[in-house]
PDB file of N, CA and C in Angstrom:
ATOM      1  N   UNK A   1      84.698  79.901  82.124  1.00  0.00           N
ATOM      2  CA  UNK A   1      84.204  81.113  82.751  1.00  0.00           C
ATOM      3  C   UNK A   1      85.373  82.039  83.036  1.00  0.00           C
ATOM      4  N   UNK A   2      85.326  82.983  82.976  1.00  0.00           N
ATOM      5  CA  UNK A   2      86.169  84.391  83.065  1.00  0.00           C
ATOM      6  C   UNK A   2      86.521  84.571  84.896  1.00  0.00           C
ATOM      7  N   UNK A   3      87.421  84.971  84.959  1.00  0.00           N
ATOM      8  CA  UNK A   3      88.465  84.784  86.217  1.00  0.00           C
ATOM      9  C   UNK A   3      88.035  86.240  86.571  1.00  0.00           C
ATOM     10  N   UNK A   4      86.974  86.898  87.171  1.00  0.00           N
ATOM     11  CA  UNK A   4      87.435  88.492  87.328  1.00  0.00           C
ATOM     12  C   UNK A   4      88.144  88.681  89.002  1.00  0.00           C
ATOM     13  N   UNK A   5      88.539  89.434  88.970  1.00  0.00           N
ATOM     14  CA  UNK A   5      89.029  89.862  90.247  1.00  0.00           C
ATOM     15  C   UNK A   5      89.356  91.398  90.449  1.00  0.00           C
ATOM     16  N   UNK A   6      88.534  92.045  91.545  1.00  0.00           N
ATOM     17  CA  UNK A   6      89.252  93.387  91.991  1.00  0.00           C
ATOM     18  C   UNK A   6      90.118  93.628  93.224  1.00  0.00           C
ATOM     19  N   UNK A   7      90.819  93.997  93.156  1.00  0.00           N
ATOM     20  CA  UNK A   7      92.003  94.245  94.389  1.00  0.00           C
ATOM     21  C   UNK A   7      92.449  95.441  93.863  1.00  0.00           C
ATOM     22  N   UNK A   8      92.914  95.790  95.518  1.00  0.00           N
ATOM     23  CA  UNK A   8      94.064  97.039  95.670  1.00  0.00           C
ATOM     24  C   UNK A   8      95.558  97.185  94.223  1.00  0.00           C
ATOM     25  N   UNK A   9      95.550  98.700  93.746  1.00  0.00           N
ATOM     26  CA  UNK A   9      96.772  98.335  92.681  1.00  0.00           C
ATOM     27  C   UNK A   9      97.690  98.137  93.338  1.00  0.00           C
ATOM     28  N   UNK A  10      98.805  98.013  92.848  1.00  0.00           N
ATOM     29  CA  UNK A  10     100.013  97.475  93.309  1.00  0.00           C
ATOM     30  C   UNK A  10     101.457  98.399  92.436  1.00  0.00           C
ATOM     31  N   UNK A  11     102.473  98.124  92.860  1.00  0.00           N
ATOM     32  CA  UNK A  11     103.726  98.729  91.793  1.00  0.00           C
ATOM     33  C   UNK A  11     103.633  98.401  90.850  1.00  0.00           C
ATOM     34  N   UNK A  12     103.295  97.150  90.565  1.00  0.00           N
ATOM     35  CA  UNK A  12     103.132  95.941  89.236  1.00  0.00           C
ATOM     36  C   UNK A  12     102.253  96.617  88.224  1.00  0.00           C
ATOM     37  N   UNK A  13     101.621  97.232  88.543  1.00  0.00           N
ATOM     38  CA  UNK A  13     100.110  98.117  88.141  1.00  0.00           C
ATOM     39  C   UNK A  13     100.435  99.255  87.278  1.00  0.00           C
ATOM     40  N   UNK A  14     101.728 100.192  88.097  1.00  0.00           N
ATOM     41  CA  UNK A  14     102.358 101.280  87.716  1.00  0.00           C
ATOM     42  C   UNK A  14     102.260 101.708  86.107  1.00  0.00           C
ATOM     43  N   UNK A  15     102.997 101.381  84.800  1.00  0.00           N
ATOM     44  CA  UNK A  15     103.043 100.928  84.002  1.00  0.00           C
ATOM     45  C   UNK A  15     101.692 100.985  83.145  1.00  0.00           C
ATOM     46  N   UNK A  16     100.875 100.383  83.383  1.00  0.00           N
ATOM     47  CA  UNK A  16      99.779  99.770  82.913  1.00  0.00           C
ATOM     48  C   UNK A  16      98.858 101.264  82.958  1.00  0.00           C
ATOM     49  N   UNK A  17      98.337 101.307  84.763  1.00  0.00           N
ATOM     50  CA  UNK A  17      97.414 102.121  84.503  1.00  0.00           C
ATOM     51  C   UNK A  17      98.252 103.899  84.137  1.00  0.00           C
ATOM     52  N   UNK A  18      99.539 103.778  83.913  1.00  0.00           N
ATOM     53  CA  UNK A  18      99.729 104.955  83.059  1.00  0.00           C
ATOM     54  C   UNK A  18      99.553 105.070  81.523  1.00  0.00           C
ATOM     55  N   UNK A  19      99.514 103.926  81.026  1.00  0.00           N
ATOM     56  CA  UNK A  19      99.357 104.197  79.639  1.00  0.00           C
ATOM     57  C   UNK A  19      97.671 104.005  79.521  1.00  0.00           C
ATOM     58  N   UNK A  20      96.895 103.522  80.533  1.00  0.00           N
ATOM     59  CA  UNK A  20      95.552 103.966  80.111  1.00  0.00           C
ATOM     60  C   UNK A  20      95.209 105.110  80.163  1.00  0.00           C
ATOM     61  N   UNK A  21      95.896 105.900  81.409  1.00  0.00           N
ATOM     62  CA  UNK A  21      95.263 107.080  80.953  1.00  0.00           C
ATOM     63  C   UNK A  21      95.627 108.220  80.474  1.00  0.00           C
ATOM     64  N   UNK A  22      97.088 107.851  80.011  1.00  0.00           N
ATOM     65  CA  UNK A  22      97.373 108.865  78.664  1.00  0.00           C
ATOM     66  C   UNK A  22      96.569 108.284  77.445  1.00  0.00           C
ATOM     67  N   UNK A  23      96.627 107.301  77.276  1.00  0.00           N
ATOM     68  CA  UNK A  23      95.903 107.203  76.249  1.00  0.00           C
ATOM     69  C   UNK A  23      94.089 107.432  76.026  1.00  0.00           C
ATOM     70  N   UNK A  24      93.863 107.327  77.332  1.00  0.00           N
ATOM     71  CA  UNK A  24      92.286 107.750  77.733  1.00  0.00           C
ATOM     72  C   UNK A  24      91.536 109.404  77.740  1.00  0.00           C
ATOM     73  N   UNK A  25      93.083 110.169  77.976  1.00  0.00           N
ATOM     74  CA  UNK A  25      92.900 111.249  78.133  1.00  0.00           C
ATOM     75  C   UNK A  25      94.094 112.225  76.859  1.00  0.00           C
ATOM     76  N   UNK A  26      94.078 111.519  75.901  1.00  0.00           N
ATOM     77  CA  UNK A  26      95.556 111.809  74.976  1.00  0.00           C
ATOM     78  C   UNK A  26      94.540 113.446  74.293  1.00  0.00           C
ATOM     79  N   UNK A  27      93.213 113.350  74.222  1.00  0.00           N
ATOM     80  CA  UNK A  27      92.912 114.476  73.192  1.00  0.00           C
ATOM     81  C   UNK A  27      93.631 115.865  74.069  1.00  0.00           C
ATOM     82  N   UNK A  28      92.749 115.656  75.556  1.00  0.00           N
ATOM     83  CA  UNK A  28      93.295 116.479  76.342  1.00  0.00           C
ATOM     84  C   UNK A  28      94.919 117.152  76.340  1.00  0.00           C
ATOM     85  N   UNK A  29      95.662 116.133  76.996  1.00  0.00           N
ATOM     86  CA  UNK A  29      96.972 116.284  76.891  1.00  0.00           C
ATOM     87  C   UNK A  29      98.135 116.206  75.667  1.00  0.00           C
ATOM     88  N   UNK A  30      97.210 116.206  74.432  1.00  0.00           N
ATOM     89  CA  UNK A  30      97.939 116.049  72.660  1.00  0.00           C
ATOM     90  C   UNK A  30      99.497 117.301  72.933  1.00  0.00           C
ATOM     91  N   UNK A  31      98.610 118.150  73.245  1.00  0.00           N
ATOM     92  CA  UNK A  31      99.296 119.934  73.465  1.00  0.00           C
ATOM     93  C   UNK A  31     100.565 119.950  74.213  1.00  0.00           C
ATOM     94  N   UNK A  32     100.953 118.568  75.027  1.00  0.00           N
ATOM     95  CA  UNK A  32     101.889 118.536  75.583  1.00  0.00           C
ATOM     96  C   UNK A  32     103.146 117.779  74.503  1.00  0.00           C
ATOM     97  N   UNK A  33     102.145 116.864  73.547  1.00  0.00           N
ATOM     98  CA  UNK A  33     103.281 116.044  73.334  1.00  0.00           C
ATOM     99  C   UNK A  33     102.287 115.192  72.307  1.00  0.00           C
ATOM    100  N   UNK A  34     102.469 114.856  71.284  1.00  0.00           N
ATOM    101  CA  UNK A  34     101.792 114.043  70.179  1.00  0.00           C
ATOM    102  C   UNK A  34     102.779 112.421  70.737  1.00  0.00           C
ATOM    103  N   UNK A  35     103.062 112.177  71.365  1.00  0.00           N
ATOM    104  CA  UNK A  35     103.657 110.867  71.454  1.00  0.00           C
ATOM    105  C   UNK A  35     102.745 110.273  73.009  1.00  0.00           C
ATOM    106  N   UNK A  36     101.929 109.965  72.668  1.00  0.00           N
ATOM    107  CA  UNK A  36     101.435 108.526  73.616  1.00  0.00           C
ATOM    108  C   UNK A  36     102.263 107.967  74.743  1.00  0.00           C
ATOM    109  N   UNK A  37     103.398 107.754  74.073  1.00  0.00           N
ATOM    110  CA  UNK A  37     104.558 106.917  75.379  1.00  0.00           C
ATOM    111  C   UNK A  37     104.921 108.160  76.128  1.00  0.00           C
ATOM    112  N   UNK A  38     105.498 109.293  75.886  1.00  0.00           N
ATOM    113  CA  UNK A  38     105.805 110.284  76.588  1.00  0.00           C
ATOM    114  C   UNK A  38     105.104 110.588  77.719  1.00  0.00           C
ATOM    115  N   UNK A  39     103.340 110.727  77.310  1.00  0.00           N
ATOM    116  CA  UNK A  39     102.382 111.227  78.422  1.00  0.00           C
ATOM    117  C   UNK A  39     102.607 110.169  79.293  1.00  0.00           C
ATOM    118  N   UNK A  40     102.369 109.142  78.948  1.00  0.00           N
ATOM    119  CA  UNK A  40     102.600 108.403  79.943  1.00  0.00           C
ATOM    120  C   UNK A  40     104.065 108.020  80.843  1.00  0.00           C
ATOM    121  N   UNK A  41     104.633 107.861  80.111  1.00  0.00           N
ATOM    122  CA  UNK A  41     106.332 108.103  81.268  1.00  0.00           C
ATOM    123  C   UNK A  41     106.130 109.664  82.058  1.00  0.00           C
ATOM    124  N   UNK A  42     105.463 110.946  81.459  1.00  0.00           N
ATOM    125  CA  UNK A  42     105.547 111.716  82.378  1.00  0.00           C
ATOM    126  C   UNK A  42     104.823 111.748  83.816  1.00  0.00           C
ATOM    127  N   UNK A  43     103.342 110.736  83.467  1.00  0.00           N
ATOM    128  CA  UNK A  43     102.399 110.644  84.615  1.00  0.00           C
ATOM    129  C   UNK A  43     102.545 109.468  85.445  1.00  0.00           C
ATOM    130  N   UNK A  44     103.691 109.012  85.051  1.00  0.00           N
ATOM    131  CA  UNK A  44     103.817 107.171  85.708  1.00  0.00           C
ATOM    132  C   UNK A  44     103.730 107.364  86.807  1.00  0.00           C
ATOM    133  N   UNK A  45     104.780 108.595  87.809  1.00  0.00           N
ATOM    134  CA  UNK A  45     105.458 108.366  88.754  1.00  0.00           C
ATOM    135  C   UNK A  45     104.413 109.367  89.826  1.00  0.00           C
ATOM    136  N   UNK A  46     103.689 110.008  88.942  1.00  0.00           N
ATOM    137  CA  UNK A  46     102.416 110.554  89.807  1.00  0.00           C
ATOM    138  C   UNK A  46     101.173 109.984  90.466  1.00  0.00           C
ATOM    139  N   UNK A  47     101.298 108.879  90.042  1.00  0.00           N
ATOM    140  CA  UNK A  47     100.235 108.108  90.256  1.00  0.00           C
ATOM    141  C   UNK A  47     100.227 107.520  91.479  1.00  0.00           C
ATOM    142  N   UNK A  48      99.340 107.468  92.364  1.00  0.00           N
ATOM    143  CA  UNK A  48      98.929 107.099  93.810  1.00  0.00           C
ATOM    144  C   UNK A  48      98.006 105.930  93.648  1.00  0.00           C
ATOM    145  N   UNK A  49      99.066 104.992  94.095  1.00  0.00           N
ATOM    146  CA  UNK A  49      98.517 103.779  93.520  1.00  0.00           C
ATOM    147  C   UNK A  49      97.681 103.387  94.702  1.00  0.00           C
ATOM    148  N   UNK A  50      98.087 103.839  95.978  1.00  0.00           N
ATOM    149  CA  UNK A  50      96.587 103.788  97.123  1.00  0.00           C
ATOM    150  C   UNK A  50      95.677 103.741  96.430  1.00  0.00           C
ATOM    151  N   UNK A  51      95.252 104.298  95.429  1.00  0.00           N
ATOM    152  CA  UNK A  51      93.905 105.590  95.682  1.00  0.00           C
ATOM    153  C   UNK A  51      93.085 104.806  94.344  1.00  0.00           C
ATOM    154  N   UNK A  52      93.830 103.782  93.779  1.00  0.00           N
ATOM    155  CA  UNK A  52      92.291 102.871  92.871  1.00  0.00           C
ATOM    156  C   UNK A  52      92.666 101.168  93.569  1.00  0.00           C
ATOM    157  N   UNK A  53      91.559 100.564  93.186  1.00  0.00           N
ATOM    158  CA  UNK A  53      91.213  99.174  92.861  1.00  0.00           C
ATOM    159  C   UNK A  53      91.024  99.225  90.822  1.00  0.00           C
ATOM    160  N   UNK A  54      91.809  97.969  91.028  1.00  0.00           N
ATOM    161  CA  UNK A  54      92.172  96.983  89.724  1.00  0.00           C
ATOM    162  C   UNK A  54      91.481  96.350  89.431  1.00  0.00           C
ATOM    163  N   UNK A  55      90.581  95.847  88.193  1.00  0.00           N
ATOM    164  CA  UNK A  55      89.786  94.867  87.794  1.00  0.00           C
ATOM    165  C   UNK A  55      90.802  94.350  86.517  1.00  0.00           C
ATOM    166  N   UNK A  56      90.645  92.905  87.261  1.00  0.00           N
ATOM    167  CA  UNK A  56      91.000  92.380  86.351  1.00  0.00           C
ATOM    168  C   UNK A  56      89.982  91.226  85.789  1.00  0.00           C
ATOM    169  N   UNK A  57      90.284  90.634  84.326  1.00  0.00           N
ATOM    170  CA  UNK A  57      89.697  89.322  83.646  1.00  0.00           C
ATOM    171  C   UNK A  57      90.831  88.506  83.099  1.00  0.00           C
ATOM    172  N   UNK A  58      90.926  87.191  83.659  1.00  0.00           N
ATOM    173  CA  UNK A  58      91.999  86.223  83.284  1.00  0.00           C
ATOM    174  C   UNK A  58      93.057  87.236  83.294  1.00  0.00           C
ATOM    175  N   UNK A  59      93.765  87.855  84.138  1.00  0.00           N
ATOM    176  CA  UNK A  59      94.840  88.234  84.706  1.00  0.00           C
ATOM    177  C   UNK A  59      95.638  89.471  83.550  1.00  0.00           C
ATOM    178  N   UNK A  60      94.425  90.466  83.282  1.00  0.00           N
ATOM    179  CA  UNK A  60      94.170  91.328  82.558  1.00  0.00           C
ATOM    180  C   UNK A  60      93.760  92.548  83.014  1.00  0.00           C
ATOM    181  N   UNK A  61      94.490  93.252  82.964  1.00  0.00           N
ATOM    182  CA  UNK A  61      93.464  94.909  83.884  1.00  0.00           C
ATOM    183  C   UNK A  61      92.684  95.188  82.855  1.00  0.00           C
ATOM    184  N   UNK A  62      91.351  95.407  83.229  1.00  0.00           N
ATOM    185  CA  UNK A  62      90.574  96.066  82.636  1.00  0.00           C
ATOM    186  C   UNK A  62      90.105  97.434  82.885  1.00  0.00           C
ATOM    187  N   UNK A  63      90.056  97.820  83.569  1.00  0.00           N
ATOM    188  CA  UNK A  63      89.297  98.606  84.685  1.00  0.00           C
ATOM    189  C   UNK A  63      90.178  99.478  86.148  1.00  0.00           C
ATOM    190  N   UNK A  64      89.837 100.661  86.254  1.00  0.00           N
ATOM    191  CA  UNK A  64      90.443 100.795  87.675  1.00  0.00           C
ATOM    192  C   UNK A  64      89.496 101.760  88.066  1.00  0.00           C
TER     193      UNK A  64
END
């Protein structure tokens, strides 16, 4: 059976949920930058990691 768990993000998190959502939101933000890794190193440090809960499966974010 599958391990899910939601909790508060964390620093650990940082990383992660930035490349989801450059990559979630890449059509949007293309205009800034055709490179994927970029959007995301630019939005890493913006991110208010208060402000989601983490889902994870077997120690996997899925979800925030």
């Amino acid at each position: 059976m599958d391990n899910i768990i939601i909790r508060n993000s964390s620093e650990v998190d940082r990383i992660t949920l930035s490349e989801v959502f450059a990559e979630a939101f890449f059509e949007e933000w293309k205009s800034l930058s055709r490179d994927v890794n970029k959007i995301s190193r630019a939005f890493r440090s913006g991110i208010a990691l208060e402000n989601y809960l983490v889902v994870t499966i077997n120690d996997v974010i899925v979800g925030f």
